[in-house]
N, C-alpha and C. Protein backbone atom coordinates (compact mmCIF):
# COMPACT_ATOMS: atom_id res chain seq x y z
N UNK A 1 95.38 134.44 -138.10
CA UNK A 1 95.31 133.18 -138.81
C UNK A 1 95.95 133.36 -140.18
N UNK A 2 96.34 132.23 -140.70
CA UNK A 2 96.82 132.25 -142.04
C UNK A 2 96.42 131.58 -142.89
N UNK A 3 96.36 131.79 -144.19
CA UNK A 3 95.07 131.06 -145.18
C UNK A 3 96.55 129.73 -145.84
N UNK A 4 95.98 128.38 -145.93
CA UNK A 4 96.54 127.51 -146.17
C UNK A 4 96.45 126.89 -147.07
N UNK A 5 95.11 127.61 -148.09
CA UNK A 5 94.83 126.97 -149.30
C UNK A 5 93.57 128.03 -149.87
N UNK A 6 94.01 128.49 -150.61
CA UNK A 6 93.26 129.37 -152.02
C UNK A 6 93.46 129.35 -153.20
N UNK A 7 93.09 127.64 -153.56
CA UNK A 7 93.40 127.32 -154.86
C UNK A 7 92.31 127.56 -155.59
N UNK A 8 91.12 127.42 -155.35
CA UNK A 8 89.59 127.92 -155.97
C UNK A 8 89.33 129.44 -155.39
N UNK A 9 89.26 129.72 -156.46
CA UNK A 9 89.08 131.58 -156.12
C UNK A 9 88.03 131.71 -155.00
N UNK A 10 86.94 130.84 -155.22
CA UNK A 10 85.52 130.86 -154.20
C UNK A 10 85.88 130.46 -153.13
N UNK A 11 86.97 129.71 -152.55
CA UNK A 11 87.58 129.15 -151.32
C UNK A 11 88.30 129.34 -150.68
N UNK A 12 88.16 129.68 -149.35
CA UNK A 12 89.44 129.51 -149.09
C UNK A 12 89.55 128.37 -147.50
N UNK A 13 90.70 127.82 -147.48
CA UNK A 13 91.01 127.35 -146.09
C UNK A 13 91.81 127.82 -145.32
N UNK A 14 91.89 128.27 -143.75
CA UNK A 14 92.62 128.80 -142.92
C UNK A 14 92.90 127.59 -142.41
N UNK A 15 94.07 128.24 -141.28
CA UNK A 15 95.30 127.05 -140.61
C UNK A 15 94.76 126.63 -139.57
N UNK A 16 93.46 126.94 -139.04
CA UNK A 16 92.86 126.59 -138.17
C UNK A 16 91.67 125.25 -138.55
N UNK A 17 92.05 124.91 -139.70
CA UNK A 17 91.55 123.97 -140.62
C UNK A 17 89.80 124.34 -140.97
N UNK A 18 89.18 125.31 -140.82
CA UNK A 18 88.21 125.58 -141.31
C UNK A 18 87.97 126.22 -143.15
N UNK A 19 87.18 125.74 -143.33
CA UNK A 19 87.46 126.38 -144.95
C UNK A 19 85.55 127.62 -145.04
N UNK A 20 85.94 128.66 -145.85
CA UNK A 20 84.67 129.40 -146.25
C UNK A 20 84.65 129.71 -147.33
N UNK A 21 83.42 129.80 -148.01
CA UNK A 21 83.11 130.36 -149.91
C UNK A 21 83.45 131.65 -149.38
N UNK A 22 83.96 132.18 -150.28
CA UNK A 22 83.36 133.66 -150.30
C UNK A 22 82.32 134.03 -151.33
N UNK A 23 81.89 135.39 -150.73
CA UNK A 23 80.22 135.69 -151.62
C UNK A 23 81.38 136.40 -152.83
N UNK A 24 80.78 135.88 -153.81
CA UNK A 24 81.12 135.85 -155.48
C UNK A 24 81.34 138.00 -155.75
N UNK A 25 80.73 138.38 -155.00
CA UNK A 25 80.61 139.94 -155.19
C UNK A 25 81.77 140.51 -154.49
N UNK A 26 82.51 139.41 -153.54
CA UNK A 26 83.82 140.21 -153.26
C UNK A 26 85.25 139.37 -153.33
N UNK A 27 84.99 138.83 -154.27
CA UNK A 27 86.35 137.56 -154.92
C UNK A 27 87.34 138.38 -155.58
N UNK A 28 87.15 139.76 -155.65
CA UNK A 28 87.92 140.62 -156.15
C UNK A 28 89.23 140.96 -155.14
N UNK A 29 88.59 140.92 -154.03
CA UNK A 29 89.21 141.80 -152.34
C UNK A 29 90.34 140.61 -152.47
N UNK A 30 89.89 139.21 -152.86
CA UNK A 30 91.24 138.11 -152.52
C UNK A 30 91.98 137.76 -153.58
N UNK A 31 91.91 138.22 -154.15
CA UNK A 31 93.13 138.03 -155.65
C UNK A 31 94.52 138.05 -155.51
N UNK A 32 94.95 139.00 -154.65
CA UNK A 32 96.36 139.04 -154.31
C UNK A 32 96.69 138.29 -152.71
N UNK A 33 95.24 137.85 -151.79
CA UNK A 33 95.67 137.10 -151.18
C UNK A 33 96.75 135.52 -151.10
N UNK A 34 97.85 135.51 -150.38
CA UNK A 34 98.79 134.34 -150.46
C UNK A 34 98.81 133.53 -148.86
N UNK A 35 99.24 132.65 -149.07
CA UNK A 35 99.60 132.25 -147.69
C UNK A 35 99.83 132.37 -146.37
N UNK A 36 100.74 133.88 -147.57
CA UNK A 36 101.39 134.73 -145.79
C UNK A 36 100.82 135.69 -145.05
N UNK A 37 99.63 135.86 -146.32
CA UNK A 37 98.51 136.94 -145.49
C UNK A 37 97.82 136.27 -144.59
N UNK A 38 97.87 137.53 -143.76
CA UNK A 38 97.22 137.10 -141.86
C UNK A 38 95.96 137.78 -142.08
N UNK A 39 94.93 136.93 -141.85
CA UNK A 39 93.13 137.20 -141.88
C UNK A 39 92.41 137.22 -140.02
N UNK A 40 91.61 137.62 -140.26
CA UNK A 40 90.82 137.35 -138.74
C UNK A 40 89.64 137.26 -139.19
N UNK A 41 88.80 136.37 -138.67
CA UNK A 41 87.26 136.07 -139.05
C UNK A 41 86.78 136.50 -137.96
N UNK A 42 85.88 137.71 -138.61
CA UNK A 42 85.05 138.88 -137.17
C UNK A 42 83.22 138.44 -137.90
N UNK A 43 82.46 138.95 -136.50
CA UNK A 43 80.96 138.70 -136.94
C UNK A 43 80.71 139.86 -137.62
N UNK A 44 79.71 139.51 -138.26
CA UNK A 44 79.32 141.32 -139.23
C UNK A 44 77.87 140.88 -139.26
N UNK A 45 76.72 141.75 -139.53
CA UNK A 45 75.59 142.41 -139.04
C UNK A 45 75.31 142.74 -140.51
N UNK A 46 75.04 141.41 -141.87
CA UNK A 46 74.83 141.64 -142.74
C UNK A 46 73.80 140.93 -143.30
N UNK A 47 72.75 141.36 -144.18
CA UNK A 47 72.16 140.67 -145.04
C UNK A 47 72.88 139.40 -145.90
N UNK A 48 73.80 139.53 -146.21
CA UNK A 48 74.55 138.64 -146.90
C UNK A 48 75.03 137.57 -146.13
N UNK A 49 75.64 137.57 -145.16
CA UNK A 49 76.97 136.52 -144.17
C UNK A 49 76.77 137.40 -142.72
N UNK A 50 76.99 135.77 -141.86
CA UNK A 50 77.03 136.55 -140.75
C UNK A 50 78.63 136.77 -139.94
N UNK A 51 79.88 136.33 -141.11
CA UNK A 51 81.07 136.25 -140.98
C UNK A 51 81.97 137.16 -142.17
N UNK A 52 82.93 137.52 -141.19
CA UNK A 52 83.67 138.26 -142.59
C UNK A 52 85.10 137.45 -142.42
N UNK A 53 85.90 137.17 -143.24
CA UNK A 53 87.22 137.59 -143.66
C UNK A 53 88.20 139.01 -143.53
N UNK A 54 89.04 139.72 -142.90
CA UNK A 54 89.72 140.78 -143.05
C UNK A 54 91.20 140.71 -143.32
N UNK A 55 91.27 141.10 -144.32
CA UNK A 55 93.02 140.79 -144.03
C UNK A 55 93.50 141.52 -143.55
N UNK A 56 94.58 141.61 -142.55
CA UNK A 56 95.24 142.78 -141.47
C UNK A 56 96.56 143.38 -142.50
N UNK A 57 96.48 142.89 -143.23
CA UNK A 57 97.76 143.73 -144.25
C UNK A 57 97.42 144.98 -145.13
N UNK A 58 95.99 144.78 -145.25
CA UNK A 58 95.26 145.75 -146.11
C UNK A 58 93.53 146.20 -145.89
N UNK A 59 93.13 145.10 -144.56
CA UNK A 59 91.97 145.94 -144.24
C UNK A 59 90.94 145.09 -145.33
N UNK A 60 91.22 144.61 -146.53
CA UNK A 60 90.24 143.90 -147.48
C UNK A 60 89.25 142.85 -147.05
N UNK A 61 87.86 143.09 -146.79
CA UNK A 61 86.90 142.35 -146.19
C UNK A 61 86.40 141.95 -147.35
N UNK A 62 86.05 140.56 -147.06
CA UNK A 62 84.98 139.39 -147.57
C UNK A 62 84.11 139.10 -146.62
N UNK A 63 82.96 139.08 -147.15
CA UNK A 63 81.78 137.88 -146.32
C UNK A 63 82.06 136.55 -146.95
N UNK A 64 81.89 135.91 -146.05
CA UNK A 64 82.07 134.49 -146.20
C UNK A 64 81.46 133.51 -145.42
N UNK A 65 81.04 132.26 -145.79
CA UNK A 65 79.85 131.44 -145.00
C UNK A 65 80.64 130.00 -145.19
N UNK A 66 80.40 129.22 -144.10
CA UNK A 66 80.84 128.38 -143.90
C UNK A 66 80.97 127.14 -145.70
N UNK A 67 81.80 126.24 -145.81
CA UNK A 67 81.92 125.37 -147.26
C UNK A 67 80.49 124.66 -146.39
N UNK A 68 79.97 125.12 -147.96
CA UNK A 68 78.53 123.46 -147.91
C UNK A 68 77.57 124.26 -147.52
N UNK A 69 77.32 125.53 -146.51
CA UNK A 69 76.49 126.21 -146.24
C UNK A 69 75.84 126.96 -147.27
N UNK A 70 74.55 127.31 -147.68
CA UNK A 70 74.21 127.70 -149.38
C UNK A 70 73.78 129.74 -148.99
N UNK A 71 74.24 130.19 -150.22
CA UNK A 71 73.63 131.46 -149.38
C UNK A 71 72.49 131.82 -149.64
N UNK A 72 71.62 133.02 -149.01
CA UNK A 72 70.62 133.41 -149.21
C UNK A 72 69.94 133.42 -150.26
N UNK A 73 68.77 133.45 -150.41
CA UNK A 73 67.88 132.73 -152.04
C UNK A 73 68.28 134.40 -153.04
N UNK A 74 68.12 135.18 -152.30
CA UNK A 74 68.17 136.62 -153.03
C UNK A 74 69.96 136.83 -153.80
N UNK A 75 70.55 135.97 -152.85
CA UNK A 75 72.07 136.02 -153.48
C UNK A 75 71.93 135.27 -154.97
N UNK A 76 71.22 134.15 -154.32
CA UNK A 76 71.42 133.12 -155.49
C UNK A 76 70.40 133.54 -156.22
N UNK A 77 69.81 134.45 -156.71
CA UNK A 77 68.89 134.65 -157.60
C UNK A 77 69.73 135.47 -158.34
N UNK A 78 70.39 136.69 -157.26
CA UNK A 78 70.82 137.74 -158.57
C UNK A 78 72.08 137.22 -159.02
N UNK A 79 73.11 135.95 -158.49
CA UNK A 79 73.76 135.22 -159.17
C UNK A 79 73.88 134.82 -160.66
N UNK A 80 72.45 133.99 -160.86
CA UNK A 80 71.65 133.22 -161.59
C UNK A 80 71.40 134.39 -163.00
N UNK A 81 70.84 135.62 -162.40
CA UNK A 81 70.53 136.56 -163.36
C UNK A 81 71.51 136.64 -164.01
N UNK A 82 72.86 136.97 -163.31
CA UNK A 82 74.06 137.19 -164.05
C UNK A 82 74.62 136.40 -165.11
N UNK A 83 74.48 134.78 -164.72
CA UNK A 83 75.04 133.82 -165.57
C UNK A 83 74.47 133.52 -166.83
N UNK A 84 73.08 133.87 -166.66
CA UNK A 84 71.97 133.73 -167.82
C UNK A 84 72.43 135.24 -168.57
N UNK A 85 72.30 135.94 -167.75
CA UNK A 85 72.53 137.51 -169.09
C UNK A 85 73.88 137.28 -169.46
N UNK A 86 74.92 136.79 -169.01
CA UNK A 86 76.18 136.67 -169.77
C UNK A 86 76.55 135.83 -170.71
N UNK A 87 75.68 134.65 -170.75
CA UNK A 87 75.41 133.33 -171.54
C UNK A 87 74.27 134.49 -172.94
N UNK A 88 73.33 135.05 -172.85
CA UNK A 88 72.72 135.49 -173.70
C UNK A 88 73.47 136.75 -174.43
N UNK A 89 74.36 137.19 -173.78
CA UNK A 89 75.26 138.37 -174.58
C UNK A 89 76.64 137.76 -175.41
N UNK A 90 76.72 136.19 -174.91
CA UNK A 90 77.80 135.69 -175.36
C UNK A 90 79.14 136.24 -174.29
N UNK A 91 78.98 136.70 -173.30
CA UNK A 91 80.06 137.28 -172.58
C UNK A 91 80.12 136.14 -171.38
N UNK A 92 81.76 136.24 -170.71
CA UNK A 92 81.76 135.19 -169.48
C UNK A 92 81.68 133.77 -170.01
C-alpha cells in the first residue's frame, strides 16, 4: 500500500482509503515517510494497538488505531502527564 496523505504528523491515510493515528511515542519512525513509501498494515499482540504500520523500505513500525478510535486510558494518561510537565517547565 501507499500512504496518500501525511499532512498531520498523527495521521496518516493509505490508498486503500483508510486513514490511522499513530501512537504519539512512535511519530518519530514517520518523519521521513512520503508518498512513495510502501507500508503493510500487519496485526501485532500489543498493549498499545492491535495494528501496526511497517514500512518495507526500512522495516520502521508504528502502532496505529483506526481515526476516531481513542487509545487506551493508560496511553492517555501518560500523554496528559507529559503535556502538563512540559507546560510547567515552560518547554513544548
Amino acid at each position: 500500500m501507499k500512504i496518500t496523505a501525511h499532512s498531520e504528523s498523527h495521521i496518516v491515510e493509505l490508498d486503500d482509503g483508510t486513514k490511522w493515528q499513530i501512537f504519539p511515542g512512535d511519530l518519530d519512525v514517520t518523519l521521513h515517510w512520503k508518498p512513495e513509501t510502501d507500508v503493510k498494515l500487519v496485526r501485532i499482540d500489543d498493549d498499545i494497538s492491535l495494528q501496526a504500520l511497517i514500512s518495507e523500505g526500512d522495516n520502521g513500525r508504528v502502532r496505529v488505531r483506526p481515526v476516531g478510535q481513542s487509545w487506551p486510558r493508560s496511553v492517555q494518561v501518560a500523554i496528559g502527564k507529559t503535556k502538563r510537565g512540559q507546560r510547567r517547565t515552560g518547554r513544548g
